[in-house]
Protein backbone atom coordinates (compact mmCIF):
# COMPACT_ATOMS: atom_id res chain seq x y z
CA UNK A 1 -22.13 -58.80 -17.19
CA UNK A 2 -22.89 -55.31 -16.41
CA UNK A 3 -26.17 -53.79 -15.60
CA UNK A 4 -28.49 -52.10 -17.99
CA UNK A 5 -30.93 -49.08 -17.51
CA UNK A 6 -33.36 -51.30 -18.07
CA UNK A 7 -32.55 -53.00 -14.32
CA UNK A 8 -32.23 -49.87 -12.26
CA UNK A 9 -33.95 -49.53 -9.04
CA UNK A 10 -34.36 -45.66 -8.93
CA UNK A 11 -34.86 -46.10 -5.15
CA UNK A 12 -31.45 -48.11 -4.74
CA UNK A 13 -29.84 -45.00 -6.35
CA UNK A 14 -31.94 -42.89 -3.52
CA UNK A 15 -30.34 -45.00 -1.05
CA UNK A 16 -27.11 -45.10 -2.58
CA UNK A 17 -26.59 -41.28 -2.27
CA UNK A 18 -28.15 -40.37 0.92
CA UNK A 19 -25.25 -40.81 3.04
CA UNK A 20 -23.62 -37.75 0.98
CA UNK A 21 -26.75 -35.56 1.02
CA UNK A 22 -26.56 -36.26 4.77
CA UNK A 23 -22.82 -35.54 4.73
CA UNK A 24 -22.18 -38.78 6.11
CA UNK A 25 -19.48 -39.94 3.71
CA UNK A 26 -17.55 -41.91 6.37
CA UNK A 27 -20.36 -44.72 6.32
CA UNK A 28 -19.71 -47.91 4.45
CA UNK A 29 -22.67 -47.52 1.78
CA UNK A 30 -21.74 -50.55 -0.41
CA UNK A 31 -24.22 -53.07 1.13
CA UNK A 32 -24.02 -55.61 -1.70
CA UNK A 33 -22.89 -56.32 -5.26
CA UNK A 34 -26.32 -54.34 -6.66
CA UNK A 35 -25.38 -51.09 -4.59
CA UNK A 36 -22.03 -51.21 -6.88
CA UNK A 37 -23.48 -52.04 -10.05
CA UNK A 38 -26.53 -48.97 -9.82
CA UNK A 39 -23.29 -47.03 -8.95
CA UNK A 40 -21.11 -47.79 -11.68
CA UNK A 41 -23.56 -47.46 -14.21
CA UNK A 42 -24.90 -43.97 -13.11
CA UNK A 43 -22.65 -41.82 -10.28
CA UNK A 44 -19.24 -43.31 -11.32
CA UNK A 45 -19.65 -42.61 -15.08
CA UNK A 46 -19.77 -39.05 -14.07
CA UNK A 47 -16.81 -38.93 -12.32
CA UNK A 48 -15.35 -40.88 -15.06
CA UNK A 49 -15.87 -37.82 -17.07
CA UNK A 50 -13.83 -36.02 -14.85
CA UNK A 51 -11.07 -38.85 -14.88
CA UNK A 52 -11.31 -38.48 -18.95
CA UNK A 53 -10.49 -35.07 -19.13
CA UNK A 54 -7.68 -34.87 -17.24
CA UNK A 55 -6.73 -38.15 -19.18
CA UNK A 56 -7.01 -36.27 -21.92
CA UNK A 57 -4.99 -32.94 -20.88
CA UNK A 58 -1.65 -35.38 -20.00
CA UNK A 59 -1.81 -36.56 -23.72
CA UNK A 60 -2.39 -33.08 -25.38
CA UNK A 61 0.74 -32.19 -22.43
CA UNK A 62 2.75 -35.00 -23.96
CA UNK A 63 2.99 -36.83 -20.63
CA UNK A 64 4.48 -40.66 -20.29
CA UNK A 65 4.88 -43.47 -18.28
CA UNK A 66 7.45 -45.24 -16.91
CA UNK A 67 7.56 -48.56 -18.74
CA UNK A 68 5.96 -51.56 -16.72
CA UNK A 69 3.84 -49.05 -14.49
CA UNK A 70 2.64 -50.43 -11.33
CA UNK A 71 -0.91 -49.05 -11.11
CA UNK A 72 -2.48 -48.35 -8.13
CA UNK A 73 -6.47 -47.50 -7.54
CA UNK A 74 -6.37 -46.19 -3.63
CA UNK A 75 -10.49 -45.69 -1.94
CA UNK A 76 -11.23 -47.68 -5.36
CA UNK A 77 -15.06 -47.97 -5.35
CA UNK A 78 -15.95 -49.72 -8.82
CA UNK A 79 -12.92 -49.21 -9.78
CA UNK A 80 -14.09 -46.41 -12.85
CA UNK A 81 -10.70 -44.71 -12.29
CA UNK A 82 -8.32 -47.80 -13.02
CA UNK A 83 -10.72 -48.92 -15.96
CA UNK A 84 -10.52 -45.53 -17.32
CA UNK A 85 -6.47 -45.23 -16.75
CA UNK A 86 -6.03 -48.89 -18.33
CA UNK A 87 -8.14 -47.35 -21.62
CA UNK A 88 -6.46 -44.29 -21.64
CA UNK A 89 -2.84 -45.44 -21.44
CA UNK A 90 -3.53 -48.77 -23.12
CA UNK A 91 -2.67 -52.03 -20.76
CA UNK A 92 0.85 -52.52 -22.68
CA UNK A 93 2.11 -49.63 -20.93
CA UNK A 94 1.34 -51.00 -17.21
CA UNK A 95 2.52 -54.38 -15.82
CA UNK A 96 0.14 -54.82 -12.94
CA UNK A 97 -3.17 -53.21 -10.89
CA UNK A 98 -3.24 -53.31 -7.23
CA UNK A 99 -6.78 -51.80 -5.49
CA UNK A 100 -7.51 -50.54 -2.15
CA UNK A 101 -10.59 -49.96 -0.79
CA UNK A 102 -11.78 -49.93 2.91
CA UNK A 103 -14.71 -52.09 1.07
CA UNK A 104 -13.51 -55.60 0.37
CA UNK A 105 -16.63 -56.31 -1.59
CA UNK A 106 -16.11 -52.95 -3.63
CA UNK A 107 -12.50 -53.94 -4.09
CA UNK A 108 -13.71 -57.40 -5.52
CA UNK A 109 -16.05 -55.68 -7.36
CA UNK A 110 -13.33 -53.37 -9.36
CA UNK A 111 -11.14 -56.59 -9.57
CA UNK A 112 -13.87 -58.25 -11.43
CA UNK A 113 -14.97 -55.44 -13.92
CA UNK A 114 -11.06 -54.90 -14.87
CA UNK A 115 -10.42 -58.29 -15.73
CA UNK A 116 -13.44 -58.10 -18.50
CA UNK A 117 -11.45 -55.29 -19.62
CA UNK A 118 -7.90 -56.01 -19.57
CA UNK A 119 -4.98 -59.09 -19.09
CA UNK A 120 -3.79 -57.77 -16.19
CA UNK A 121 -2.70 -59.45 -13.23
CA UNK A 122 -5.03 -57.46 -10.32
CA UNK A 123 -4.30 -58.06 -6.77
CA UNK A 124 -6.32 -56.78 -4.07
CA UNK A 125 -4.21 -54.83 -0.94
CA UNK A 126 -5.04 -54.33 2.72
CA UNK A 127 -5.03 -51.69 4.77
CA UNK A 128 -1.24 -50.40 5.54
CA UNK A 129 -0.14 -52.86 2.74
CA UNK A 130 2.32 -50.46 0.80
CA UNK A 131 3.73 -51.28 -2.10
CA UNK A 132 7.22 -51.04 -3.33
CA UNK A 133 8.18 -47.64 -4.45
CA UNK A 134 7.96 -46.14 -7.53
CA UNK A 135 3.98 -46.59 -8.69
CA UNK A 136 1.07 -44.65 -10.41
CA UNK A 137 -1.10 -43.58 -7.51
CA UNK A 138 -4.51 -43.18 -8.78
CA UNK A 139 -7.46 -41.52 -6.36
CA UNK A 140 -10.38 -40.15 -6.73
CA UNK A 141 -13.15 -38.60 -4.62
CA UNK A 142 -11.59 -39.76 -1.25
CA UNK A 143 -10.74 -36.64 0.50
CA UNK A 144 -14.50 -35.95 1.34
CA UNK A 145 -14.58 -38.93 3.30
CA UNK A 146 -10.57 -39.16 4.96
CA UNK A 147 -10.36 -37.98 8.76
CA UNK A 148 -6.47 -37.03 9.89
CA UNK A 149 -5.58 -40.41 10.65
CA UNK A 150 -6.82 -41.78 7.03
CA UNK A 151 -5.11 -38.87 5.35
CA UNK A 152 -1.62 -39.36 7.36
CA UNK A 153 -1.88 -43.01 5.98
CA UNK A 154 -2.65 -41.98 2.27
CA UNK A 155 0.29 -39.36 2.51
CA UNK A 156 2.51 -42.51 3.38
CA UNK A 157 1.25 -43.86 0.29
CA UNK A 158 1.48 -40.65 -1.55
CA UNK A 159 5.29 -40.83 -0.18
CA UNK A 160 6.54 -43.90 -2.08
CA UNK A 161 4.44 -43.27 -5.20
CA UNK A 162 6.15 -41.96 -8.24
CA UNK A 163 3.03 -40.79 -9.69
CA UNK A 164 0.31 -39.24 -8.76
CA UNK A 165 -3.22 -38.13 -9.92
CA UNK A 166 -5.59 -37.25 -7.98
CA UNK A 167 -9.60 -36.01 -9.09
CA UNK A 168 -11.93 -34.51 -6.40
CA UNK A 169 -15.04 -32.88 -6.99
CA UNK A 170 -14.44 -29.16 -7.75
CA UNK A 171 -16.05 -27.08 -4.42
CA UNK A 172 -14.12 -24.52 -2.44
CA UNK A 173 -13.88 -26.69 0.37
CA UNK A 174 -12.14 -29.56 -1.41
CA UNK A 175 -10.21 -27.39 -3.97
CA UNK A 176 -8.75 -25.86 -0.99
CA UNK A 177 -7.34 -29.27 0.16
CA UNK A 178 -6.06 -30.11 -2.81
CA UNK A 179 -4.20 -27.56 -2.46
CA UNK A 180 -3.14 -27.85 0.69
CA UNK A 181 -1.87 -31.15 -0.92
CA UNK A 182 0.15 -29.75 -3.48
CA UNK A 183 2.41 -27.07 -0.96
CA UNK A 184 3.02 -30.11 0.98
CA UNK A 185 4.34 -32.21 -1.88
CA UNK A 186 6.01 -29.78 -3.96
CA UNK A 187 9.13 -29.62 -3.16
CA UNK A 188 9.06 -34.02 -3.12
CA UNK A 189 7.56 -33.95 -6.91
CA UNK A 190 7.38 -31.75 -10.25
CA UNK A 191 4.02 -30.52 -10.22
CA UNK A 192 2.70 -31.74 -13.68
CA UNK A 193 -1.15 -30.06 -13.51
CA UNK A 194 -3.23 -27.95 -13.40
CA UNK A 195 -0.74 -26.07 -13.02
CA UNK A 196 2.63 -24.79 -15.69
CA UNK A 197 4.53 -23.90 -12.51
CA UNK A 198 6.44 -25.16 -9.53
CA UNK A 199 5.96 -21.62 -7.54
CA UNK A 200 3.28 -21.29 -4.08
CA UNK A 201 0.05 -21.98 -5.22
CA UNK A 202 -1.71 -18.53 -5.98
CA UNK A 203 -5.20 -19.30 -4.31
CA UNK A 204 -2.86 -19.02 -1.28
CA UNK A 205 -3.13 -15.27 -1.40
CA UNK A 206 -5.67 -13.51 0.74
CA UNK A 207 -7.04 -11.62 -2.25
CA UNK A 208 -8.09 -15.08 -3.44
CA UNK A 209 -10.32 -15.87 -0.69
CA UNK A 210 -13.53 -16.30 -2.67
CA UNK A 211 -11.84 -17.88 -5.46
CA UNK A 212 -10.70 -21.68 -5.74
CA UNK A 213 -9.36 -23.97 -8.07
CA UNK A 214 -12.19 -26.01 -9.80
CA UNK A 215 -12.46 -26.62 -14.25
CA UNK A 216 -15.51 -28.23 -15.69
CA UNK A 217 -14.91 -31.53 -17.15
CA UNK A 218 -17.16 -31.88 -20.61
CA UNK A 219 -19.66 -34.58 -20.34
CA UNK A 220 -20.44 -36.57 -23.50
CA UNK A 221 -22.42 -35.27 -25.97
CA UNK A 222 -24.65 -37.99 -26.36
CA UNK A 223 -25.50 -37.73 -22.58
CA UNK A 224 -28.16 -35.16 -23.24
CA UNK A 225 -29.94 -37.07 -25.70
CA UNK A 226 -30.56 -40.03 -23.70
CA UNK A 227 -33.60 -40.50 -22.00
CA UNK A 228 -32.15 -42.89 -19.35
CA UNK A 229 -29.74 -40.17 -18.52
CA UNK A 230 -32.61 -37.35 -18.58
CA UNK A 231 -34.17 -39.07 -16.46
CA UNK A 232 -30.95 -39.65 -13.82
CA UNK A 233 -30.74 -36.10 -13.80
CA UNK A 234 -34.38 -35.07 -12.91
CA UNK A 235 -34.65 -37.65 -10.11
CA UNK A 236 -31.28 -37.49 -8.48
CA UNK A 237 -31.91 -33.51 -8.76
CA UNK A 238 -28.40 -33.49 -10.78
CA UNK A 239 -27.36 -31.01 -13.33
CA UNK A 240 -25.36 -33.06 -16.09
CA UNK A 241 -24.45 -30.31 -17.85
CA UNK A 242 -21.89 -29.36 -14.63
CA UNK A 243 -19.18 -31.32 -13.99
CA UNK A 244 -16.59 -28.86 -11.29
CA UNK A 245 -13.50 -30.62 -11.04
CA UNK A 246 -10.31 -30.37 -9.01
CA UNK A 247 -7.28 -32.35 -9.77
CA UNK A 248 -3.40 -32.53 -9.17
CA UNK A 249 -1.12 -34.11 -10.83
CA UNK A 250 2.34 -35.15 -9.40
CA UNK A 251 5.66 -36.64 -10.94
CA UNK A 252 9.03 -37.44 -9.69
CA UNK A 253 10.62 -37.35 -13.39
CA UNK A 254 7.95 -35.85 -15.67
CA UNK A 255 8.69 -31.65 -15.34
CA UNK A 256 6.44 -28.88 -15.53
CA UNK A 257 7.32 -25.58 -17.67
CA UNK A 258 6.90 -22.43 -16.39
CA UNK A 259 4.18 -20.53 -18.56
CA UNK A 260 3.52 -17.49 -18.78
CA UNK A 261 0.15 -17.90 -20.45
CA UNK A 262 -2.98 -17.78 -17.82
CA UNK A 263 -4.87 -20.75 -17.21
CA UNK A 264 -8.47 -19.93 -17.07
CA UNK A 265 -9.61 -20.64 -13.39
CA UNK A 266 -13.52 -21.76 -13.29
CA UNK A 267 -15.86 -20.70 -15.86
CA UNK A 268 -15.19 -16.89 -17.74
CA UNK A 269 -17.67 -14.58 -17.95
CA UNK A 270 -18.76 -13.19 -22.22
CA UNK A 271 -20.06 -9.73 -22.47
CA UNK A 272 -20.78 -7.66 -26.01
CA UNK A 273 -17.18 -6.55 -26.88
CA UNK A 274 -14.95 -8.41 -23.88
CA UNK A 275 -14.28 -11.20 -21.12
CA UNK A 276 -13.49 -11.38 -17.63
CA UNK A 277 -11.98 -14.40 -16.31
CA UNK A 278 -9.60 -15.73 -13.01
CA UNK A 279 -6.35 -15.60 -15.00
CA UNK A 280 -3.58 -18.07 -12.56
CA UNK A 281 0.30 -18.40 -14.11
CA UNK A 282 3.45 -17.92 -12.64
CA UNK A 283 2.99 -14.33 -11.62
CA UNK A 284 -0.22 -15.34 -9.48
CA UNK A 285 -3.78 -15.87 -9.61
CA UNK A 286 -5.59 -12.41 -10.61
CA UNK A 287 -8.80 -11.34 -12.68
CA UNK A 288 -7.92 -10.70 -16.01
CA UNK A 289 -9.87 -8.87 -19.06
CA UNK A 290 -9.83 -9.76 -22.78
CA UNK A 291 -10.75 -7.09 -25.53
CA UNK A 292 -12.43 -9.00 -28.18
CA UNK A 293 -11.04 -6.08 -30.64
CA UNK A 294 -7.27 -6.74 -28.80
CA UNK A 295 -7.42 -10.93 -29.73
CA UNK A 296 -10.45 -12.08 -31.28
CA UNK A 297 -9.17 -15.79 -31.41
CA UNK A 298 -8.81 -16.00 -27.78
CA UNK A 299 -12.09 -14.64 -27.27
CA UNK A 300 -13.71 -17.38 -29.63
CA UNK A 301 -11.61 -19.91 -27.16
CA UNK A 302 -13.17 -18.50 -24.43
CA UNK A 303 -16.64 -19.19 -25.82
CA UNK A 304 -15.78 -22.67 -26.24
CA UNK A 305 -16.28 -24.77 -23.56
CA UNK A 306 -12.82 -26.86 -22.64
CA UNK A 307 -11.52 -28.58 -19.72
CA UNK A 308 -8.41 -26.76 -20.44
CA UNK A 309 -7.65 -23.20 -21.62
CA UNK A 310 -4.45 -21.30 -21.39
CA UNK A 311 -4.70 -17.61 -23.10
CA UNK A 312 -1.75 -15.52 -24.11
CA UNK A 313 -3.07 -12.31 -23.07
C-alpha cells in the first residue's frame, strides 16, 4: 500500500534531497524501502508532471506504438516514469516492462508499485544486460548523475532502442546535453520532439549562448489547494508553480514534419499592446515579436500557460 501524507517524516525528505543540494548526485541515496516511498509520494510526482506533459504532447502529435512494445525504465528510481507510460498508453499496447536501476532495492521497489497497477510481466535487468533491439527506452532525470563511462553505456542502450524519450530537468546546463544528445542521434532516428525538424539544433548557434531549451510542464490544479502540498513547498524551499523541463523524443519509424510555425522556447514575455518570445523552427532559434493588433488569437495563446505552443507568426 502506498504511503499517505499523513506518514511523512519531513526530515526523511531533508535527507532524501541533500545529496542534490550538495551536488552529490552520484551517491546511492535510497537507504531503504521508506527513502522510496517519501520519494514517490512527494519529489517523483513532480517529475511525473513533467513525464505527463510530454505524454500528453505525443497524443495531441498523433504519435503510436509499435504493437507489443517492450518497455524499458533505464536509472528507474520508483519507477513514476513506467507507471505514468503504462497509464498513458494503456497496458494493451505494451507486452512487457524491464527496469534498470543501479539500486536493486529501488528497482524492486518500481517492480512492486507497477504490478498494483498493471498485468504486466516486469523483469528486473542488470547492469550491461541489453535487451533485444527494437524497445521504448524510457529515462528520466539521469544525466545529472551519469559520468562518461555511465553515459557511453546508456548510448549503447540508446543504440538498440527503437524509441526513445527522455525528461531532464529544464537548466542550461542539462538542456545543453540534451542537446548534445540529439546531434549525436539524429542522423540514427527521426527526431519526434520538441522539435518539428530534423535540421542542427538552433541553440547550437553562438547567438544562442544565453538561451537553452527548457518548457514548463503544468502542475495540477488541485496542487495549490492542498495543504500537504503547501506545505512540501515551504519546507523543501520549492516553487510548485515551476516545473522547467527538457525532453527529446526519438523514433526510428515515427517522422517529424518540418514546420514552419515557431515553437515558443521558455516562458514569453506580455507587454500592453505586444510579446516577445525565443521563436525556434526550421529557419533557427531567434527572438521573435507579436503585435497584439497583427494576431490577437496568438497573443491570447501566449497568455495561456501550455507545455506546448507553436505560433504562426
Amino acid at each position: 500500500m502506498s504511503m499517505n501524507w499523513k506518514d511523512i517524516n519531513w526530515q526523511t525528505l531533508e535527507e532524501l534531497r541533500a545529496p542534490f543540494l550538495e551536488g552529490n548526485k552520484t551517491k546511492d541515496y535510497w537507504r531503504s524501502v521508506s527513502d522510496l516511498e517519501h520519494y514517490d509520494l512527494t519529489f517523483a510526482q513532480r517529475i511525473g508532471w513533467k513525464w505527463n506533459a510530454v505524454l500528453a504532447e505525443l497524443h495531441e502529435r498523433g504519435f503510436e506504438l509499435e504493437p507489443a512494445s517492450h518497455l524499458v525504465d533505464w536509472g528507474c528510481g520508483s519507477g513514476i516514469a513506467s507507471r505514468l507510460f503504462v497509464e498513458s498508453f494503456g497496458s494493451e499496447s505494451i507486452s512487457k516492462i524491464s527496469l534498470f536501476d543501479r539500486s536493486k532495492l529501488a528497482q524492486t521497489f518500481a517492480m512492486n508499485r507497477l504490478n498494483e497497477v498493471c498485468q504486466l510481466p516486469v523483469r528486473l535487468l542488470e547492469a550491461g544486460q541489453i535487451p533485444d533491439s527494437g524497445y521504448v527506452l524510457l529515462l528520466s532525470h539521469v544525466l545529472g548523475e551519469l559520468n562518461a563511462v555511465d553515459l557511453a553505456e546508456l548510448n549503447s542502450w540508446i543504440e538498440k532502442s527503437q524509441t526513445v524519450i527522455w525528461v531532464e530537468p529544464g537548466t542550461p546546463a542539462l538542456s545543453a546535453k540534451i542537446v548534445a544528445q540529439r546531434e549525436r542521434w539524429r542522423e540514427t532516428f527521426n527526431v519526434v520532439a520538441p522539435c518539428r525538424h530534423q535540421m542542427q539544433c538552433g541553440m547550437l548557434s553562438g547567438k544562442n549562448a544565453n538561451n537553452w531549451c527548457h518548457f514548463f510542464a503544468p502542475p495540477p490544479p488541485e496542487v495549490f489547494s492542498d495543504s500537504n502540498w503547501t506545505k512540501f513547498g515551504k519546507t523543501m524551499k520549492i516553487d510548485l508553480r515551476s516545473l522547467p523541463t527538457s525532453f527529446l523524443v526519438l523514433d526510428k519509424v515515427a517522422k517529424s514534419t518540418d514546420d514552419e510555425r515557431k515553437r515558443v522556447i521558455g516562458r514569453p514575455q506580455l507587454f500592453n499592446g505586444y510579446a516577445t518570445f525565443i521563436g525556434c523552427n526550421v529557419d533557427g532559434v531567434r527572438e521573435a515579436k507579436l503585435l497584439k493588433r497583427d494576431g490577437k488569437e496568438q497573443y491570447r495563446e501566449l497568455k495561456d500557460v501550455k507545455f506546448t505552443r507553436f505560433i504562426d507568426c
